[in-house]
Protein backbone atom coordinates (compact mmCIF):
# COMPACT_ATOMS: atom_id res chain seq x y z
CA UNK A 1 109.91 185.07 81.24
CA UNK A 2 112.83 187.63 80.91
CA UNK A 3 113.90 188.26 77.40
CA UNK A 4 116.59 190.51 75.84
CA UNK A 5 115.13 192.67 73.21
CA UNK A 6 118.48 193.09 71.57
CA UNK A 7 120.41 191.36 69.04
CA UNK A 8 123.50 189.89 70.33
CA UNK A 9 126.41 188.73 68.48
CA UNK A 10 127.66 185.47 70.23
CA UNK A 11 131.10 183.47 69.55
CA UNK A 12 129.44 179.91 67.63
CA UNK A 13 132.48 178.57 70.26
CA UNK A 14 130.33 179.37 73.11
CA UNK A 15 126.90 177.91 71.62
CA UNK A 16 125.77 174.64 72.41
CA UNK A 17 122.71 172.20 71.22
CA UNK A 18 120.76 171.05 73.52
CA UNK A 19 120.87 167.71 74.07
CA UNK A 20 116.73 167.38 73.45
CA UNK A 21 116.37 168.73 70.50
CA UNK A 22 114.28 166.88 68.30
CA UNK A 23 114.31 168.64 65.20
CA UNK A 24 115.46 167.04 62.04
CA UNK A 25 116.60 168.47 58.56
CA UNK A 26 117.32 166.46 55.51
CA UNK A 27 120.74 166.97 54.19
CA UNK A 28 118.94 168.69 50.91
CA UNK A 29 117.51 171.16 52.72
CA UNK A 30 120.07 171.99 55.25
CA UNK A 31 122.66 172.47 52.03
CA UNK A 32 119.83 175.06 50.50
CA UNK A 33 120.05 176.74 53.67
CA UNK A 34 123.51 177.16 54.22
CA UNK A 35 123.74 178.43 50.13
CA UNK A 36 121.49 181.08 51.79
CA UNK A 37 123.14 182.11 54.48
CA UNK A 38 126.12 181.88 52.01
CA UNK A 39 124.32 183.91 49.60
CA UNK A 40 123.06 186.43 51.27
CA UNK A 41 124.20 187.14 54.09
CA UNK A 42 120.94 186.91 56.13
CA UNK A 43 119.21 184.70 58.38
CA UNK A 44 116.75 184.56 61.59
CA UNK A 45 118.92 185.09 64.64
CA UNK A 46 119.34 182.05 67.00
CA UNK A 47 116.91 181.78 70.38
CA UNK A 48 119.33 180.95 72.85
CA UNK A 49 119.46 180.66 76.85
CA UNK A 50 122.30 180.88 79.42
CA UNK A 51 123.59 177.40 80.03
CA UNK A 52 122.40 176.05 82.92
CA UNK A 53 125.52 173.96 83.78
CA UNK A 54 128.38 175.55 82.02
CA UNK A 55 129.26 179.59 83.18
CA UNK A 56 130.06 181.51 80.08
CA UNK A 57 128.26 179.37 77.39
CA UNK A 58 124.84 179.45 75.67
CA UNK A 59 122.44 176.63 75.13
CA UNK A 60 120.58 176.48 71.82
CA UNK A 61 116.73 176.67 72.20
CA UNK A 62 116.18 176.93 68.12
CA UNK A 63 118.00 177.65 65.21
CA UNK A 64 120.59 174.59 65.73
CA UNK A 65 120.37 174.09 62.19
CA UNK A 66 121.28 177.49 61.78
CA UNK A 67 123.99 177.45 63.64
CA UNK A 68 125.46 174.29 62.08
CA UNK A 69 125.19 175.99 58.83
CA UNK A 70 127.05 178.98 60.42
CA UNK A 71 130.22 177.02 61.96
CA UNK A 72 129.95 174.69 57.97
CA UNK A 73 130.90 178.23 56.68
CA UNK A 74 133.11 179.14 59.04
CA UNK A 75 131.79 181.95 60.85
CA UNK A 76 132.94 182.67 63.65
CA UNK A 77 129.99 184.25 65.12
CA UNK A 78 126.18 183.91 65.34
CA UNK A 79 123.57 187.07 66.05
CA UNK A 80 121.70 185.76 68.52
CA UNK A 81 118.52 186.73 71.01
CA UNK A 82 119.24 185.50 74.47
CA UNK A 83 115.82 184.08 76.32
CA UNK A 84 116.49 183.41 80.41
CA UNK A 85 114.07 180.51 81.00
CA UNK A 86 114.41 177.44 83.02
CA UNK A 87 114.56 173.98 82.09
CA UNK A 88 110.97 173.24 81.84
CA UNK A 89 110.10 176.17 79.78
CA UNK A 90 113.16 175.08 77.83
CA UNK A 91 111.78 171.84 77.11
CA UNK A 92 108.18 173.16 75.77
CA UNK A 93 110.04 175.29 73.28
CA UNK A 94 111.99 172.76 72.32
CA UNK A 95 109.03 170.88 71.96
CA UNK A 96 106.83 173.82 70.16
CA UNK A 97 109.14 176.71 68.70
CA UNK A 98 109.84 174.51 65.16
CA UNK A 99 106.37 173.10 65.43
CA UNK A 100 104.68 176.68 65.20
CA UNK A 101 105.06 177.71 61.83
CA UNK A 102 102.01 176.65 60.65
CA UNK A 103 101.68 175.21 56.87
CA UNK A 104 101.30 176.83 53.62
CA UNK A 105 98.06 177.46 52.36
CA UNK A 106 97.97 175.51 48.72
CA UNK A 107 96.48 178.27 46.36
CA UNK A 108 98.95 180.98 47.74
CA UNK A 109 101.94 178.91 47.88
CA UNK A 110 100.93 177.92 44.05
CA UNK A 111 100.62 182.05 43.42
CA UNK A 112 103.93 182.27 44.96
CA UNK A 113 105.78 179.75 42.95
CA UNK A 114 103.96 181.30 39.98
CA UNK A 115 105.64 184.99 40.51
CA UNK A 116 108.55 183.21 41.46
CA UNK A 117 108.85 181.19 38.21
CA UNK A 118 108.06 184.80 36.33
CA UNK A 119 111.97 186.05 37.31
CA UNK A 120 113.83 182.61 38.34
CA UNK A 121 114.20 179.51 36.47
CA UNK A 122 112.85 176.26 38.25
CA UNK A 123 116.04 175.08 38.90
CA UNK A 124 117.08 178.14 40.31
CA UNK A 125 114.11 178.06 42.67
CA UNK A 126 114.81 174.19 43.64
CA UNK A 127 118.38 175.04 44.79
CA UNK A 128 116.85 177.61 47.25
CA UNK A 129 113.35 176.49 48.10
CA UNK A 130 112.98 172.87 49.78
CA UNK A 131 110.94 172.41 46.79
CA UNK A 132 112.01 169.44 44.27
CA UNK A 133 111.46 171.49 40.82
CA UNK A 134 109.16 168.73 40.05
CA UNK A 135 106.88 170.14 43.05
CA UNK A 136 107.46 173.70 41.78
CA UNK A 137 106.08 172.96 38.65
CA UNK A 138 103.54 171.24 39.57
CA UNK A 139 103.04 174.43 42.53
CA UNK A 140 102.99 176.69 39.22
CA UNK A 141 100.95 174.98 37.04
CA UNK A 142 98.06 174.64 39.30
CA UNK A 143 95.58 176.68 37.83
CA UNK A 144 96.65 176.47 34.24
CA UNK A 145 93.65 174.86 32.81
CA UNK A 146 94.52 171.54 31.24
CA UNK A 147 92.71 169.69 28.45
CA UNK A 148 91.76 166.23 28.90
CA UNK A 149 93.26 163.68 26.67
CA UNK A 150 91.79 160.69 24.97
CA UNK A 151 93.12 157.22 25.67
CA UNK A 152 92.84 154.32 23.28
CA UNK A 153 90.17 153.13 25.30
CA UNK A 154 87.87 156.15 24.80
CA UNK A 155 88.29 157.63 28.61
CA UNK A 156 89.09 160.59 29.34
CA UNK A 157 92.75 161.32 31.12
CA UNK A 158 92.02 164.01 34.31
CA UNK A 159 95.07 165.85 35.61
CA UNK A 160 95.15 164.77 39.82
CA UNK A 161 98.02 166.70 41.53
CA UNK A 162 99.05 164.82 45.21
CA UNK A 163 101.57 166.61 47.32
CA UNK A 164 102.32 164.24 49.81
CA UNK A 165 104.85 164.56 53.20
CA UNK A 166 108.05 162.13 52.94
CA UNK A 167 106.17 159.64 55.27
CA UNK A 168 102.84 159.54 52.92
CA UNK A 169 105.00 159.46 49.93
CA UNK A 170 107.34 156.08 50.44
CA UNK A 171 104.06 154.84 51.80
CA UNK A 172 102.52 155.29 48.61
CA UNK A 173 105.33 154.41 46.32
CA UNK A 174 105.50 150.95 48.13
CA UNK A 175 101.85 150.01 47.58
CA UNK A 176 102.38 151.10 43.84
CA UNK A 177 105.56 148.90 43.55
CA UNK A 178 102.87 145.99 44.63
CA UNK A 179 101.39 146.39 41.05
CA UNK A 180 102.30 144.60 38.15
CA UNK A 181 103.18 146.30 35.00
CA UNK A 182 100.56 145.53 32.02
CA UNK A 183 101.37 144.84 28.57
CA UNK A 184 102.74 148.06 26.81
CA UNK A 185 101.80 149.85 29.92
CA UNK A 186 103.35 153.54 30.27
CA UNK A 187 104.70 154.48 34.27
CA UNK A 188 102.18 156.80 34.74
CA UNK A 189 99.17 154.69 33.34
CA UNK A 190 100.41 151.89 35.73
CA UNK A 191 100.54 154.53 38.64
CA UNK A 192 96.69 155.57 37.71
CA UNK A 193 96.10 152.20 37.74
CA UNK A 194 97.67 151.25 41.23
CA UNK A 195 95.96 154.54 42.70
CA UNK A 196 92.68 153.46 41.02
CA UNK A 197 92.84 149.39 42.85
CA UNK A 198 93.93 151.11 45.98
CA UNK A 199 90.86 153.15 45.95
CA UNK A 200 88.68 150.79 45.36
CA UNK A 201 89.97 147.93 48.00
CA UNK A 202 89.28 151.33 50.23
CA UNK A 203 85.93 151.40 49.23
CA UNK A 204 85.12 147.59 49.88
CA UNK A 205 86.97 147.95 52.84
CA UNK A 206 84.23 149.95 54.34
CA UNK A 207 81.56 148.97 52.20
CA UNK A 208 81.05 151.65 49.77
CA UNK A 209 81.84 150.68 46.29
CA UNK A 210 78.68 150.60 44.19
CA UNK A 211 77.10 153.36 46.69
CA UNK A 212 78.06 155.76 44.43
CA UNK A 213 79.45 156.98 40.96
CA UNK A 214 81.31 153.31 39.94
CA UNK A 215 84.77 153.59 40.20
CA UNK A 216 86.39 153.10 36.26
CA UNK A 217 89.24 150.79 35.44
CA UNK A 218 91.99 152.96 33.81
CA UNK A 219 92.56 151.17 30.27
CA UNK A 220 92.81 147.41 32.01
């Protein structure tokens, strides 16, 4: 596969998406990342390829989001790295490049919001980081030990942090919204409750419950 080493600086007029892409970006995120680019001045150079069908033109292999934040600012050009692959390579880095990245690691993304949240406010860190600044302090508080509380039923409260993908989230949040409020019920005791019947039809579901420690009631 022959690469250029070199940066180039491309006209945005001459880069086009490729048709397959199948990379996604919320509109929350993508505005964060053009307020970076806006910001600073600074961003990952675009992977692109000769088009195949068009003399004179490039075709995006990643960064499209990039460059849409790019022409939304109106630059008129885009540093770029030019790859000369064919279509089937094309289509396994279409398929892999965004997909690579890995994921963060919880305790050193918590470490990082921590040092963060030691020189920038939360809500200065939400409006760059794809972070809600709920997340970020929860992503800060991690390790801060936290006392239990008492309940009027004599239980103890303990903290559970979930950070869940979009997907896992709405999936949750519509098997809570199955569960009727009690009587002078707060939000989050009727969330601990939802999460605690959920856990338990899991448990009968494959035969469990009673195997182990039994699985408390949370006030009702």
């Amino acid at each position: 596969m022959e690469q250029t080493k070199r940066i180039e600086s491309v006209e945005i007029d001459k880069l086009v998406a490729h048709p397959a892409n199948p990379n996604r970006m919320s509109e929350s995120v993508f505005k964060k990342l053009a307020g970076h680019i806006e910001r600073t001045g600074n961003y990952e150079p675009v992977v692109v390829r000769p088009h195949p069908k068009r003399p004179g033109l490039f075709e995006i292999i990643n960064g499209h989001h990039r460059v849409r934040a790019l022409k939304k600012l109106g630059r008129e050009t885009c540093d770029c790295v030019v790859w000369r692959v064919d279509d089937s390579e094309t289509m396994i880095l279409l398929a892999t490049l965004n997909r690579l990245t890995g994921h963060d690691e919880l305790d050193k993304k918590a470490e990082l919001v921590k040092t963060l949240s030691d020189r920038f406010s939360l809500k200065e860190l939400s409006k760059q980081l794809p972070d809600t600044k709920r997340a970020l302090e929860r992503l800060r508080d991690l390790h801060r030990p936290m006392a239990p509380k008492m309940t009027g039923c004599n239980a103890f409260l303990n903290p559970v942090v979930f950070f869940l993908t979009d997907e896992q989230k709405r999936t949750v949040d519509e098997a809570m919204a199955t569960v009727a409020a009690g009587e002078k019920e707060t939000a989050a005791q009727r969330r601990a409750r939802a999460i605690t019947n959920i856990a338990k039809f899991y448990l009968l579901r494959f035969g469990r419950l009673g195997r182990g420690p039994r699985v408390p009631s949370v006030c009702g």
